[in-house]
N, C-alpha and C. Protein backbone atom coordinates (compact mmCIF):
# COMPACT_ATOMS: atom_id res chain seq x y z
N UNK A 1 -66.23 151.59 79.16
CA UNK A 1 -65.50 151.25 80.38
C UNK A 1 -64.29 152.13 80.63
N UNK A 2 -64.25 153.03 79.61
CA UNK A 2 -62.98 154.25 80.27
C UNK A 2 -62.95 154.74 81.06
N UNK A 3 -62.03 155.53 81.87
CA UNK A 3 -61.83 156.93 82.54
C UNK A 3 -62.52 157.88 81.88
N UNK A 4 -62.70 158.73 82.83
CA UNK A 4 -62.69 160.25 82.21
C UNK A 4 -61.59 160.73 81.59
N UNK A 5 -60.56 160.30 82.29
CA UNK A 5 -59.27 160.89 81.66
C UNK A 5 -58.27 160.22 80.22
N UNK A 6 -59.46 158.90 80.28
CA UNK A 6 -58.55 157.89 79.30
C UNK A 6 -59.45 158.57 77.87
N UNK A 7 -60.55 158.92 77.75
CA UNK A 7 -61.70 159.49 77.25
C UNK A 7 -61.26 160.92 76.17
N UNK A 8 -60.94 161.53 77.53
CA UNK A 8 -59.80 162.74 76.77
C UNK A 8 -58.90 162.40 76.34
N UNK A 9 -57.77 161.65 76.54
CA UNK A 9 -56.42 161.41 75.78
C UNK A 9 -56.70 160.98 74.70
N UNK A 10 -57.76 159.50 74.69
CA UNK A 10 -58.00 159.03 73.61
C UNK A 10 -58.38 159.58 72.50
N UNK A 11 -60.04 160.14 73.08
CA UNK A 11 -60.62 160.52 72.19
C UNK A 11 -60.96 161.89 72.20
N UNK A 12 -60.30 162.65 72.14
CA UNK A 12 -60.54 164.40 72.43
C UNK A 12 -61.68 165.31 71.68
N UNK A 13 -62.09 164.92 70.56
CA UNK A 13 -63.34 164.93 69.65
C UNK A 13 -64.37 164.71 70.14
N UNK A 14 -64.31 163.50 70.57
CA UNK A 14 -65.43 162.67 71.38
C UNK A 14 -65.78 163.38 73.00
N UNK A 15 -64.32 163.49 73.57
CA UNK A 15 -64.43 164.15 74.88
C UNK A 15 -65.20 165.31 75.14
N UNK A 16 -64.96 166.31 74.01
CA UNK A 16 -65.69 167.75 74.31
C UNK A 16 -67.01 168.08 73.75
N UNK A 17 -67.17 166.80 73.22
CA UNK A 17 -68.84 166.54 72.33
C UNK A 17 -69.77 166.57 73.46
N UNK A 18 -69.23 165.30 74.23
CA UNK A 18 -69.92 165.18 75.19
C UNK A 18 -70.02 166.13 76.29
N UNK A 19 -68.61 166.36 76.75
CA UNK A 19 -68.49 167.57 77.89
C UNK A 19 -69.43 168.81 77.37
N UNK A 20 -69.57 169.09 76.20
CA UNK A 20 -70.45 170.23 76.17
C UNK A 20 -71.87 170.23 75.64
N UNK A 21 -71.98 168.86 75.56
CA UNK A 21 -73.97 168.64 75.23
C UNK A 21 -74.32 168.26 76.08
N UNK A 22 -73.85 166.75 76.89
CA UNK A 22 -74.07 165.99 77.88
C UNK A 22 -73.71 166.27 79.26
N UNK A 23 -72.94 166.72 79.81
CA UNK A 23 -72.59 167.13 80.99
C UNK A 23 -73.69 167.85 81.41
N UNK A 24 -74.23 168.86 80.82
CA UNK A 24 -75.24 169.95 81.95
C UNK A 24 -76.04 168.92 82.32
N UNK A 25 -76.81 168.03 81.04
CA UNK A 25 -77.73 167.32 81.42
C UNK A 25 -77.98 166.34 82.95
N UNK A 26 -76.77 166.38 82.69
CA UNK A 26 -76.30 164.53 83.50
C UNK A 26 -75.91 165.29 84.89
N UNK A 27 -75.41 166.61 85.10
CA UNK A 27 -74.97 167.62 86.44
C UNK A 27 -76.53 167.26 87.05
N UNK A 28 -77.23 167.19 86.53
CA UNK A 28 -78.31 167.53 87.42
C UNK A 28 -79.68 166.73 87.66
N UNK A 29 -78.78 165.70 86.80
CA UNK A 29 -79.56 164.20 86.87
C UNK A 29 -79.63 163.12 88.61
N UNK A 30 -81.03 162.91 88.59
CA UNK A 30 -80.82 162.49 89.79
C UNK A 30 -79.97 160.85 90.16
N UNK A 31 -79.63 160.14 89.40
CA UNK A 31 -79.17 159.27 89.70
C UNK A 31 -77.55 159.40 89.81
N UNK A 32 -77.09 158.87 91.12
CA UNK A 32 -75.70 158.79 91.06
C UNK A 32 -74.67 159.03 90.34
N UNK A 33 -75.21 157.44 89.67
CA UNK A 33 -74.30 157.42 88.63
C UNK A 33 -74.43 157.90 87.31
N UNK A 34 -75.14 158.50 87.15
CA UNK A 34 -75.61 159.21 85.69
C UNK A 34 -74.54 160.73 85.90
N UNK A 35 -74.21 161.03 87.49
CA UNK A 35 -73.87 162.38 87.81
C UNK A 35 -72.87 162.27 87.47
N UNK A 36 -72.62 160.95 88.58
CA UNK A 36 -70.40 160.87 88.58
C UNK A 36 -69.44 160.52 87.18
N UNK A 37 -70.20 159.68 86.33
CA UNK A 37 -70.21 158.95 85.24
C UNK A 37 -70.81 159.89 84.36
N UNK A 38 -70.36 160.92 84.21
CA UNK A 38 -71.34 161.62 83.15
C UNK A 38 -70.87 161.38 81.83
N UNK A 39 -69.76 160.91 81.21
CA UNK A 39 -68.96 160.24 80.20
C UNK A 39 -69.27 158.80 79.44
N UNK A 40 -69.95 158.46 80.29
CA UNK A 40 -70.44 156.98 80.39
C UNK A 40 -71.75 156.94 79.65
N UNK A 41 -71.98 155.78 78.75
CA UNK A 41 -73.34 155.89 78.16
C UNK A 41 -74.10 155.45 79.25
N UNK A 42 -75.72 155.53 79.48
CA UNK A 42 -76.40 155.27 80.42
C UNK A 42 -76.82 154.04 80.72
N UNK A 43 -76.86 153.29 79.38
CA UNK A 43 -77.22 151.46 80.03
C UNK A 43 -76.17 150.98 79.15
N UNK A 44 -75.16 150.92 79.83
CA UNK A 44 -73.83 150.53 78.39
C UNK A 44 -74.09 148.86 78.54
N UNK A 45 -75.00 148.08 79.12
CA UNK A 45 -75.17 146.53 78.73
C UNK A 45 -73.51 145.69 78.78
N UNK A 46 -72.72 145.82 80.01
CA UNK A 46 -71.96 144.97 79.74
C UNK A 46 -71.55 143.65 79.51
N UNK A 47 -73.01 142.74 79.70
CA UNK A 47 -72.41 141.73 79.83
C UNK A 47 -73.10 141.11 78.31
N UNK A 48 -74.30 141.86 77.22
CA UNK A 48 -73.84 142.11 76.00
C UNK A 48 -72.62 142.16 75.28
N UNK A 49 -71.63 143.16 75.66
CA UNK A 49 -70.64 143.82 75.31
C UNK A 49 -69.46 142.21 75.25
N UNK A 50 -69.78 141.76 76.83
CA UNK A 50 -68.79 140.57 77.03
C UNK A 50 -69.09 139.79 76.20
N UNK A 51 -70.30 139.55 75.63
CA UNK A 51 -70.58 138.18 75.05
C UNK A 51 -69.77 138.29 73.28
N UNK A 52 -70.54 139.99 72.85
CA UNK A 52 -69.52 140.04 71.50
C UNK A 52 -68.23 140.08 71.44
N UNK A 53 -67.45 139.87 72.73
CA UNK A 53 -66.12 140.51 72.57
C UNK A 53 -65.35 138.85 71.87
N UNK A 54 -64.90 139.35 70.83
CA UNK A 54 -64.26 138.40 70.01
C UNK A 54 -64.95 137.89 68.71
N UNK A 55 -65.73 138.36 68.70
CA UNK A 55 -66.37 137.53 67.07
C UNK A 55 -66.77 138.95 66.38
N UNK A 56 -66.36 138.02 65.18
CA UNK A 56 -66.47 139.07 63.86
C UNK A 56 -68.03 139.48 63.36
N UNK A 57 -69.05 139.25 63.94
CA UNK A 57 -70.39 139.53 63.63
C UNK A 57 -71.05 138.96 64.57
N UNK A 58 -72.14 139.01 64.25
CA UNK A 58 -73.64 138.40 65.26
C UNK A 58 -74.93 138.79 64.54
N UNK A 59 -75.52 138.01 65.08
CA UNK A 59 -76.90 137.85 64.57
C UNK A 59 -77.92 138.87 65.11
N UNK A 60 -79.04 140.10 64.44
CA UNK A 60 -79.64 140.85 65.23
C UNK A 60 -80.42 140.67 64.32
N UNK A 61 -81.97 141.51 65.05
CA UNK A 61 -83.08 141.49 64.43
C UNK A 61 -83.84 142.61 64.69
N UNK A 62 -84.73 143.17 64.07
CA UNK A 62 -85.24 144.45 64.83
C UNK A 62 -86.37 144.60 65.53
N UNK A 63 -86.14 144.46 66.79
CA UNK A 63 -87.23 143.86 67.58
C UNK A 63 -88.80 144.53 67.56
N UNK A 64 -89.21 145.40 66.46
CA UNK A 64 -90.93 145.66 65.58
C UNK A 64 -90.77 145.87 64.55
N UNK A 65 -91.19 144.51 63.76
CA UNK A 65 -90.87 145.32 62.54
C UNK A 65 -91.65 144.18 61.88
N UNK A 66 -92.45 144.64 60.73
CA UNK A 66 -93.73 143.93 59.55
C UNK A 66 -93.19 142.55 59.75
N UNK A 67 -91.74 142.33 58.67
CA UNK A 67 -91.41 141.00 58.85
C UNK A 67 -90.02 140.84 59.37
N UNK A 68 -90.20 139.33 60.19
CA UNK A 68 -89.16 138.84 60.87
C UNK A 68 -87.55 138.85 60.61
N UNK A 69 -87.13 139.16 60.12
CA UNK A 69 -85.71 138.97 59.43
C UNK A 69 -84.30 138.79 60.10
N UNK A 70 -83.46 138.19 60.10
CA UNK A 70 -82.74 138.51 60.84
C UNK A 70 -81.10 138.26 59.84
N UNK A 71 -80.33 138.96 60.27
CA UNK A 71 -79.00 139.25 59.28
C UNK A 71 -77.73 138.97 60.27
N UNK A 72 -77.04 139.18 60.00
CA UNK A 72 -75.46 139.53 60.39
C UNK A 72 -74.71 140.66 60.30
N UNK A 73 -74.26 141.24 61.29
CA UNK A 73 -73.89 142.33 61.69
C UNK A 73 -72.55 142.23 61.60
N UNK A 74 -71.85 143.40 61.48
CA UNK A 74 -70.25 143.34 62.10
C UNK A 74 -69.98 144.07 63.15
N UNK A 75 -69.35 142.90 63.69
CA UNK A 75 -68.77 143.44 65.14
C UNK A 75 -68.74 144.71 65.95
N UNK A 76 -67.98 145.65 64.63
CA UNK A 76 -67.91 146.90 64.94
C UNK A 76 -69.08 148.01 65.19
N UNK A 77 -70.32 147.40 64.57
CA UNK A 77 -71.80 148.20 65.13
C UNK A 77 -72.01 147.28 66.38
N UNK A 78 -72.48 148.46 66.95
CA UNK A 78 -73.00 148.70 68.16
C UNK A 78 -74.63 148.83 68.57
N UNK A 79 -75.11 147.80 68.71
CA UNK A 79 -76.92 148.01 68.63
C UNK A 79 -77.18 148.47 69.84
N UNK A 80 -78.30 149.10 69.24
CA UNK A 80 -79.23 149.79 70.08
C UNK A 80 -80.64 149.21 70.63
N UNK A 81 -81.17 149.98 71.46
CA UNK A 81 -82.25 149.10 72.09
C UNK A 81 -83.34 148.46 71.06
N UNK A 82 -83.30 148.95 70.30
CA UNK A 82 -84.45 148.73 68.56
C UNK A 82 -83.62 147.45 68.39
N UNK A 83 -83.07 147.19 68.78
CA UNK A 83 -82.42 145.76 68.10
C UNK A 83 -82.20 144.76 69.35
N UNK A 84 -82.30 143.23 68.24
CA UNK A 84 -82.58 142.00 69.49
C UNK A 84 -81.02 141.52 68.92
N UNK A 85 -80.23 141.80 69.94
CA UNK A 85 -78.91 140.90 68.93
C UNK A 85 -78.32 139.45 69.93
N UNK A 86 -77.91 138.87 69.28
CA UNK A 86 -77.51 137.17 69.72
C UNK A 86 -76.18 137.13 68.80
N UNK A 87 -75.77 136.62 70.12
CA UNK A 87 -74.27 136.68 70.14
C UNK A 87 -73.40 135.25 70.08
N UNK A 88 -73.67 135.54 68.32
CA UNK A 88 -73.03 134.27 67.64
C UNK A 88 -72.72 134.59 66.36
N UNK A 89 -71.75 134.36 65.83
CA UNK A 89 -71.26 134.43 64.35
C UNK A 89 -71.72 133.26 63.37
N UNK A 90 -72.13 131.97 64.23
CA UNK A 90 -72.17 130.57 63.24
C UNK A 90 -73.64 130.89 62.38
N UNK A 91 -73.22 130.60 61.23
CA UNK A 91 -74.35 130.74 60.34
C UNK A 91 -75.64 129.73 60.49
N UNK A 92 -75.35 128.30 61.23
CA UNK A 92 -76.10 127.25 61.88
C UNK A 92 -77.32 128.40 62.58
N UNK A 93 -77.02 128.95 63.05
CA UNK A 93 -78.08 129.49 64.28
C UNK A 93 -78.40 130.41 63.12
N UNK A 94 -77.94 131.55 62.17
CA UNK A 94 -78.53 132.34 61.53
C UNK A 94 -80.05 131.68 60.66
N UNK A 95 -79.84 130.20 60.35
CA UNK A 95 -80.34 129.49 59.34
C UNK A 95 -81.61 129.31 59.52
N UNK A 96 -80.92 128.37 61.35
CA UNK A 96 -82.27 128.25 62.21
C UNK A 96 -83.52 129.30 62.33
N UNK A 97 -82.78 130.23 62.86
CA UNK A 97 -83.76 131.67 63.11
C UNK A 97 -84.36 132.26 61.71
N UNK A 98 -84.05 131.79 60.48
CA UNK A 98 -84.26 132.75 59.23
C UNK A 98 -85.43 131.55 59.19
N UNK A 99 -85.30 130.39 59.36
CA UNK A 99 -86.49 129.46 58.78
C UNK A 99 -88.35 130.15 59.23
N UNK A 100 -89.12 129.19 58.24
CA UNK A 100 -89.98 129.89 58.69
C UNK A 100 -90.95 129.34 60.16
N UNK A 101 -89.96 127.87 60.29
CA UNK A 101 -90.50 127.21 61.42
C UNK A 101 -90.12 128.18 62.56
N UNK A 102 -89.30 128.97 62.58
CA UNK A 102 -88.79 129.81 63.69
C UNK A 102 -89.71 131.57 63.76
N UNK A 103 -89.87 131.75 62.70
CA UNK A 103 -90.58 132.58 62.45
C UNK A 103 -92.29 132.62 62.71
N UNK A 104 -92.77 131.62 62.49
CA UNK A 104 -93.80 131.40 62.90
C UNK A 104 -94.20 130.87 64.61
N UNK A 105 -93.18 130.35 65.12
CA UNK A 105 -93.16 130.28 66.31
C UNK A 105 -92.99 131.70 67.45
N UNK A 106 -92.29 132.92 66.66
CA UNK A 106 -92.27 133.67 67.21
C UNK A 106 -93.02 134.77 67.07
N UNK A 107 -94.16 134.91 65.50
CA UNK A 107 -95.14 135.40 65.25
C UNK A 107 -96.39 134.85 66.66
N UNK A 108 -96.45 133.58 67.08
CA UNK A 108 -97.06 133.33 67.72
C UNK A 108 -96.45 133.63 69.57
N UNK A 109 -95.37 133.91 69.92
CA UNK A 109 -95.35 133.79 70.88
C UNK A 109 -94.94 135.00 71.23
N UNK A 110 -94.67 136.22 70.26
CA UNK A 110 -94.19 137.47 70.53
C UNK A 110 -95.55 138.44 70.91
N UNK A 111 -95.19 139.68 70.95
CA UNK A 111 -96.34 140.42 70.72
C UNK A 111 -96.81 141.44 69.70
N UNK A 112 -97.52 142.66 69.73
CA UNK A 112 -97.77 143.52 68.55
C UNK A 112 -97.82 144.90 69.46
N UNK A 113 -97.21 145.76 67.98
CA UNK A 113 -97.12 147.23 68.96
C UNK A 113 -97.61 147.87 67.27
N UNK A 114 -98.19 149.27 67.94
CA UNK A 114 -98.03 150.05 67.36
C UNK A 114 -99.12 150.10 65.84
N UNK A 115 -98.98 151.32 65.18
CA UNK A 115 -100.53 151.19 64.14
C UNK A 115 -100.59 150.39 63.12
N UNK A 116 -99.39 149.66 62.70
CA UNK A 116 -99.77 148.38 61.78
C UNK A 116 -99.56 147.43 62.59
N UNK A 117 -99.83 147.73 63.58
CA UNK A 117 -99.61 146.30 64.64
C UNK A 117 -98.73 145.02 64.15
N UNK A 118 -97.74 145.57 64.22
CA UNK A 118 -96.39 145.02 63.79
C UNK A 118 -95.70 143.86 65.37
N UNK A 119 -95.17 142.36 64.55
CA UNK A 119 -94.81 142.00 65.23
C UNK A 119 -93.66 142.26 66.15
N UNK A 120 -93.43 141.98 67.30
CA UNK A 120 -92.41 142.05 68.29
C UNK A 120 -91.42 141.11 68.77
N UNK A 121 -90.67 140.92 68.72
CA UNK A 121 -89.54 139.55 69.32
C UNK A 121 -89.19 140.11 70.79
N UNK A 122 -89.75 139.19 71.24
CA UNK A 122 -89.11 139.58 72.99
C UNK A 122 -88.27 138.04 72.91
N UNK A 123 -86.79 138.51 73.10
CA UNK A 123 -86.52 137.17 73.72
C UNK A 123 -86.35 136.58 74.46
N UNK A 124 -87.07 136.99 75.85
CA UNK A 124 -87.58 135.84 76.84
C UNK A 124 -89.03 134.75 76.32
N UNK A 125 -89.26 135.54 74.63
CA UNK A 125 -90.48 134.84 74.76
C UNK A 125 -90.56 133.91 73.65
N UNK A 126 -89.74 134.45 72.90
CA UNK A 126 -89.71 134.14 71.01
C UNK A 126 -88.33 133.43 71.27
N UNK A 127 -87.07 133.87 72.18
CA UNK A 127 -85.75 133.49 71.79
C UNK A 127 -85.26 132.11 72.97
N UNK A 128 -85.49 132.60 74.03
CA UNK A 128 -84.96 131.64 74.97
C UNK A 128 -85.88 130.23 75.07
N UNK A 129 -87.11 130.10 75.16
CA UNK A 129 -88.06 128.80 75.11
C UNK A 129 -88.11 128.28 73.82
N UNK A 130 -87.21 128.56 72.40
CA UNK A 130 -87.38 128.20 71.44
C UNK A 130 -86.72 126.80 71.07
N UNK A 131 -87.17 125.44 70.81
CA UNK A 131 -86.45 124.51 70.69
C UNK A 131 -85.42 124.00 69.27
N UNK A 132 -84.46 124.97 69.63
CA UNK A 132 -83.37 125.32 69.20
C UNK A 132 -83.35 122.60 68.35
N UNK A 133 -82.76 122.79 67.29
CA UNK A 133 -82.74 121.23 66.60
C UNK A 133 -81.24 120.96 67.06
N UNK A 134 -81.20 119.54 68.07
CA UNK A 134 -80.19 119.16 67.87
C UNK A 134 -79.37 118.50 66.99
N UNK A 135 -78.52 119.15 66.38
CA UNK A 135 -77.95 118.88 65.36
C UNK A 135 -76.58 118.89 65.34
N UNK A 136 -76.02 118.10 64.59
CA UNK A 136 -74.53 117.63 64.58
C UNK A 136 -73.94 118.64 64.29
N UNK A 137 -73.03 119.83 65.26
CA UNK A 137 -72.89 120.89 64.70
C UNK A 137 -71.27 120.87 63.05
N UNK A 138 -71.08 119.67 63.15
CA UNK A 138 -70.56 119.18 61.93
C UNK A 138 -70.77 118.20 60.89
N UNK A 139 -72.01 117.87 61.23
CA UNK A 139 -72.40 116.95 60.21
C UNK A 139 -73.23 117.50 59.14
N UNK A 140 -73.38 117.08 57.66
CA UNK A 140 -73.90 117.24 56.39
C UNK A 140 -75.04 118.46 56.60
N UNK A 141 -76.00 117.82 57.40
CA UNK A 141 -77.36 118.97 57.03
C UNK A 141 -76.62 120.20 57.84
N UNK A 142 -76.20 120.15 58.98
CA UNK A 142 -75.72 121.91 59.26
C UNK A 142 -75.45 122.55 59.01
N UNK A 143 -73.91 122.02 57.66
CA UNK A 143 -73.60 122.26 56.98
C UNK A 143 -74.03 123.03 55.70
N UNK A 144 -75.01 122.01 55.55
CA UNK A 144 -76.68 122.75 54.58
C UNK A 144 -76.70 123.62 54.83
N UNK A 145 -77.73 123.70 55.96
CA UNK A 145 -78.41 125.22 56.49
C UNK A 145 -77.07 126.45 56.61
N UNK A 146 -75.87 126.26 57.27
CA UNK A 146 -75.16 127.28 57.21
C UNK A 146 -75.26 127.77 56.00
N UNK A 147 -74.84 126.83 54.89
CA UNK A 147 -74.99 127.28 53.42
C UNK A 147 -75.70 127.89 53.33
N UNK A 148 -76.88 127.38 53.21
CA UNK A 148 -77.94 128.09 52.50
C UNK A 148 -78.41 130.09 53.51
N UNK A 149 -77.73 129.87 54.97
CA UNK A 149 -78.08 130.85 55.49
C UNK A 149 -77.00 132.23 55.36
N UNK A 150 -75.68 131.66 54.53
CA UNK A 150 -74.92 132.30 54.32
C UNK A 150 -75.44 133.44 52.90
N UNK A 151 -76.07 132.10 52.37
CA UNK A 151 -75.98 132.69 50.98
C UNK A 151 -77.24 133.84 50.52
N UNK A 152 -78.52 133.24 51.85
CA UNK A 152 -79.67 134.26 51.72
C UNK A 152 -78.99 136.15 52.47
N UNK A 153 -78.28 135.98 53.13
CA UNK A 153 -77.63 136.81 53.90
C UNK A 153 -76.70 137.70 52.53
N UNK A 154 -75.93 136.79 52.10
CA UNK A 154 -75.02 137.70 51.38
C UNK A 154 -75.94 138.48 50.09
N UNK A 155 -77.05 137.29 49.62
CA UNK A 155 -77.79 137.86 48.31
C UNK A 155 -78.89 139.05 48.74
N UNK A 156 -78.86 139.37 50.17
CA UNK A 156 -79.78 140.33 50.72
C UNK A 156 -79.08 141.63 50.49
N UNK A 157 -77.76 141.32 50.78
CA UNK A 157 -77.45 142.75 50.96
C UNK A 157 -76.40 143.13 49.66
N UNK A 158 -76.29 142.34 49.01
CA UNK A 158 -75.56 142.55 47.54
C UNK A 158 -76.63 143.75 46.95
N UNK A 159 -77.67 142.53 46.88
CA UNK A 159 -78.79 143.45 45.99
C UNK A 159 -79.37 144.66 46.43
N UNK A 160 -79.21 145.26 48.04
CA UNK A 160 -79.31 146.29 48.92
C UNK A 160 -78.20 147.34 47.99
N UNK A 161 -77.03 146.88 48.12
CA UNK A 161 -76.21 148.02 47.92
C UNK A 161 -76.63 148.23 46.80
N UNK A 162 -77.30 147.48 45.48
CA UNK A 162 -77.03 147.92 43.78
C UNK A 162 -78.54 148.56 43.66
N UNK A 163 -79.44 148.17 44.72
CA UNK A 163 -80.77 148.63 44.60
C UNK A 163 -80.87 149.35 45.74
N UNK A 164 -80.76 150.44 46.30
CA UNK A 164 -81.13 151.25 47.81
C UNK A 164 -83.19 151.01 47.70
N UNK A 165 -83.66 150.88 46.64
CA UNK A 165 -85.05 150.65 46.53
C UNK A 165 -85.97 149.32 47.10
N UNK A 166 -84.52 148.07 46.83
CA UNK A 166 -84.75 146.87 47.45
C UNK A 166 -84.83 146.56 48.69
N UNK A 167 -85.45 147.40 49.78
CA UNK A 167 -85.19 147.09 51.25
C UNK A 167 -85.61 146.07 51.34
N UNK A 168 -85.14 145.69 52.91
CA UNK A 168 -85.96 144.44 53.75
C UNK A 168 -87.48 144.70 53.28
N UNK A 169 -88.15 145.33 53.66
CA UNK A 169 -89.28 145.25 54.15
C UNK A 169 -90.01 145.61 52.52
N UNK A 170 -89.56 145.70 51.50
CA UNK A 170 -90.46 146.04 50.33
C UNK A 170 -89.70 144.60 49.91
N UNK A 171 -88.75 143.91 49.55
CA UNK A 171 -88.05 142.91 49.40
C UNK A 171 -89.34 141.44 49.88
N UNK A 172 -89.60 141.65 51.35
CA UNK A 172 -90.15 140.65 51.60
C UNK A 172 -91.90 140.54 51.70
N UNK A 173 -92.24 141.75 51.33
CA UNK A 173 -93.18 142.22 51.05
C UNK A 173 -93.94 141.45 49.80
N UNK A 174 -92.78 141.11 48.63
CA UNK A 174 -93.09 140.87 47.45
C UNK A 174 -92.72 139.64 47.35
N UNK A 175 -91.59 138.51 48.65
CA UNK A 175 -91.67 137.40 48.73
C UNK A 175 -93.07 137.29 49.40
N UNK A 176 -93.60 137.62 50.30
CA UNK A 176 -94.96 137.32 50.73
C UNK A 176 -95.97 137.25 49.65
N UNK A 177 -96.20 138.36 48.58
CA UNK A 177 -96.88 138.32 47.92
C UNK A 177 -96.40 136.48 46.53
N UNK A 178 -95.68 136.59 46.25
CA UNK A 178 -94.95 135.61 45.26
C UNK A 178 -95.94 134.17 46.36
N UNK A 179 -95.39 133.91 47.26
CA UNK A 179 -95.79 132.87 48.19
C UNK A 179 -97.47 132.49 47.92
N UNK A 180 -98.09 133.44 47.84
CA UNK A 180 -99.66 133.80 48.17
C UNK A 180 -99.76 133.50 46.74
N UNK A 181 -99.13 133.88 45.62
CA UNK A 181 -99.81 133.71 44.17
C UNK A 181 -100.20 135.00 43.79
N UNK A 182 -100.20 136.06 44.66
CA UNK A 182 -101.01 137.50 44.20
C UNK A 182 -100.54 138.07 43.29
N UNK A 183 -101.21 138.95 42.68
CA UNK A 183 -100.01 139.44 41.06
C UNK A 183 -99.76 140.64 41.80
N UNK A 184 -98.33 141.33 41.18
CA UNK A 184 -97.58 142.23 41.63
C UNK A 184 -98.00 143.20 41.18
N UNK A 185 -97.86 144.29 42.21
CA UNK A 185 -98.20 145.79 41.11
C UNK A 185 -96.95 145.95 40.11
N UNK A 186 -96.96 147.65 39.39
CA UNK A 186 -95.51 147.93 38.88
C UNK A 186 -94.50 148.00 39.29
N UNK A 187 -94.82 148.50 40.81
CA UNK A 187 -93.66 149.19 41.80
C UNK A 187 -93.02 147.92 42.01
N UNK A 188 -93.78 146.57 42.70
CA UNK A 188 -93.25 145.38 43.32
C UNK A 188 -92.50 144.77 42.11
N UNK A 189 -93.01 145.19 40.88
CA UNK A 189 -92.43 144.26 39.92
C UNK A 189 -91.05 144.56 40.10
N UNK A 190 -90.44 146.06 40.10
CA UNK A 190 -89.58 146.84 40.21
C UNK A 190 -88.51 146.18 41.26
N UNK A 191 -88.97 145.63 42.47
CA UNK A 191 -88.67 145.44 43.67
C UNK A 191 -87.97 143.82 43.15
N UNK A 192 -88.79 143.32 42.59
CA UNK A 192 -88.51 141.56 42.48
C UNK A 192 -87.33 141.72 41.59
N UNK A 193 -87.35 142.52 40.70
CA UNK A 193 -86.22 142.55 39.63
C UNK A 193 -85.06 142.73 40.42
N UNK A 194 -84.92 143.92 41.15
CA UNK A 194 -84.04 144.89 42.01
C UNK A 194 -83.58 143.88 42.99
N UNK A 195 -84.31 143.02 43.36
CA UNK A 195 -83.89 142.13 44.61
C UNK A 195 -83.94 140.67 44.24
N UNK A 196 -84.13 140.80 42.72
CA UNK A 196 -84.40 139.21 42.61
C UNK A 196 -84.71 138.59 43.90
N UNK A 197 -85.86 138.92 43.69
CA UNK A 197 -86.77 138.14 45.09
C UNK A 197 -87.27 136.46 44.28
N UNK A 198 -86.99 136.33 43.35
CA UNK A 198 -87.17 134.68 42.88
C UNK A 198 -86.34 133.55 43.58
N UNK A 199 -85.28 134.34 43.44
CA UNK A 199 -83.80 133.55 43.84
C UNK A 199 -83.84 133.99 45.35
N UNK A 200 -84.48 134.78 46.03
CA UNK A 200 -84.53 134.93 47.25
C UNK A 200 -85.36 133.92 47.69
N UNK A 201 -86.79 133.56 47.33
CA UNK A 201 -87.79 132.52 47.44
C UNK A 201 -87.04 131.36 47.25
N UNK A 202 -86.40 131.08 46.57
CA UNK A 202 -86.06 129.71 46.33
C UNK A 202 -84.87 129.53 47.91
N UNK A 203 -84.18 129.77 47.86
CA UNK A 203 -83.33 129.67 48.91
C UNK A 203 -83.82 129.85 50.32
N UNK A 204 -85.23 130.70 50.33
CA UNK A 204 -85.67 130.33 51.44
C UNK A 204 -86.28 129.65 51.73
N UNK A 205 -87.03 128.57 50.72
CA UNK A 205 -87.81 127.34 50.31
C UNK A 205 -86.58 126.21 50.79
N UNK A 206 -85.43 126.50 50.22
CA UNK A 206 -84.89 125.21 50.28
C UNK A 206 -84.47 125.28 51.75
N UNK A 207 -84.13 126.47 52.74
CA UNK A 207 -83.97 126.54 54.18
C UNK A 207 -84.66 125.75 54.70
N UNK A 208 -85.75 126.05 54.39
CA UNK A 208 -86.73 125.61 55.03
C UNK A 208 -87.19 124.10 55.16
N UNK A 209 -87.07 123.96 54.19
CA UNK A 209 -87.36 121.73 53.87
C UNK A 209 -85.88 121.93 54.77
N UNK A 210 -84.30 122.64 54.73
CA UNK A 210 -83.47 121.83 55.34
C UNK A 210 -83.78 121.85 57.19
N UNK A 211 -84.28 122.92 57.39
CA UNK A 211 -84.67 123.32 58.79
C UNK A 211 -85.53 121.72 59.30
């Protein structure tokens, strides 16, 4: 939402990055405002922007991807169109959405893209018709689920930073497999250790009975 001129004072690094990659482009771009605004990102989503303004995180997800997951962000990232973000800090709603009652509702109501035909979260389809539990947003079980959604959240990305091997998607790969009973290869064994995906299962077991 700057000036051009607030752009330069501010950010003068930033100013001539753009002035000299982006400008030719945008000179000769046919839309208006892509011309006059050449400083300006192209779908800057403000009323996104309005909704995060003030909270220390929010909830995003990556709208194709194997499995559903969804985390907490800080404020200070800025998502991109690859990402579905909801604009709430309360761990209540993180809990909700991590369960697998929510997950399976949106396996079914989303769509599939692409060569592993990977699910999709649209949320006009998966997010807004979803019947969100009325619940005492201070009474005992919310309380629960925040818990328990705090704690799958923090033990995700603890074990991220000490394992770069433990991603999301090899992480839950090997809770899927654990779930099913299947025996692990070497690599996954590697993965369960790295991510203690046991203690990940359990906490998402107990989400889930609290969901």
């Amino acid at each position: 939402g700057l000036s051009e001129a607030e752009v330069r004072s501010q950010y003068p690094e930033v100013y001539q990055w753009v002035l000299e990659r982006v400008k030719p482009e945008r000179d000769v771009n046919r839309r208006t405002r892509l011309r006059e605004q050449w400083w300006v990102f192209g779908e800057p989503r403000q009323g996104l922007r309005a909704a995060l303004n003030g909270l220390p995180r929010y909830i995003a997800t990556v709208e194709t991807a194997k499995h559903r997951v969804f985390t907490f962000l800080d404020a200070a990232i800025l998502p991109d169109h690859k990402l579905v973000a909801i604009a709430t800090a309360d761990a209540l709603h993180l809990g909700v959405l991590s369960s697998r009652l929510h997950v399976e509702w949106a396996l079914a109501a989303g769509g599939r893209l692409g060569v592993g035909n990977d699910p999709v979260y649209s949320k006009s389809r998966c997010f807004d018709p979803f019947p969100f539990p009325d619940l005492n947003p201070t009474g005992a079980l919310a309380e629960r689920i925040r818990a328990l959604a705090e704690q799958i959240d923090a033990h995700r990305k603890t074990r991220q930073a000490a394992h770069p091997d433990a991603t999301l998607t090899a992480t839950y790969n090997v809770l899927e497999k654990l779930r099913s009973g299947a025996a692990l290869t070497a690599k996954e064994k590697v993965v369960h250790e790295h991510g203690l995906v046991g203690v990940l299962k359990s906490l998402h077991d107990e989400l889930d009975a609290a969901v």
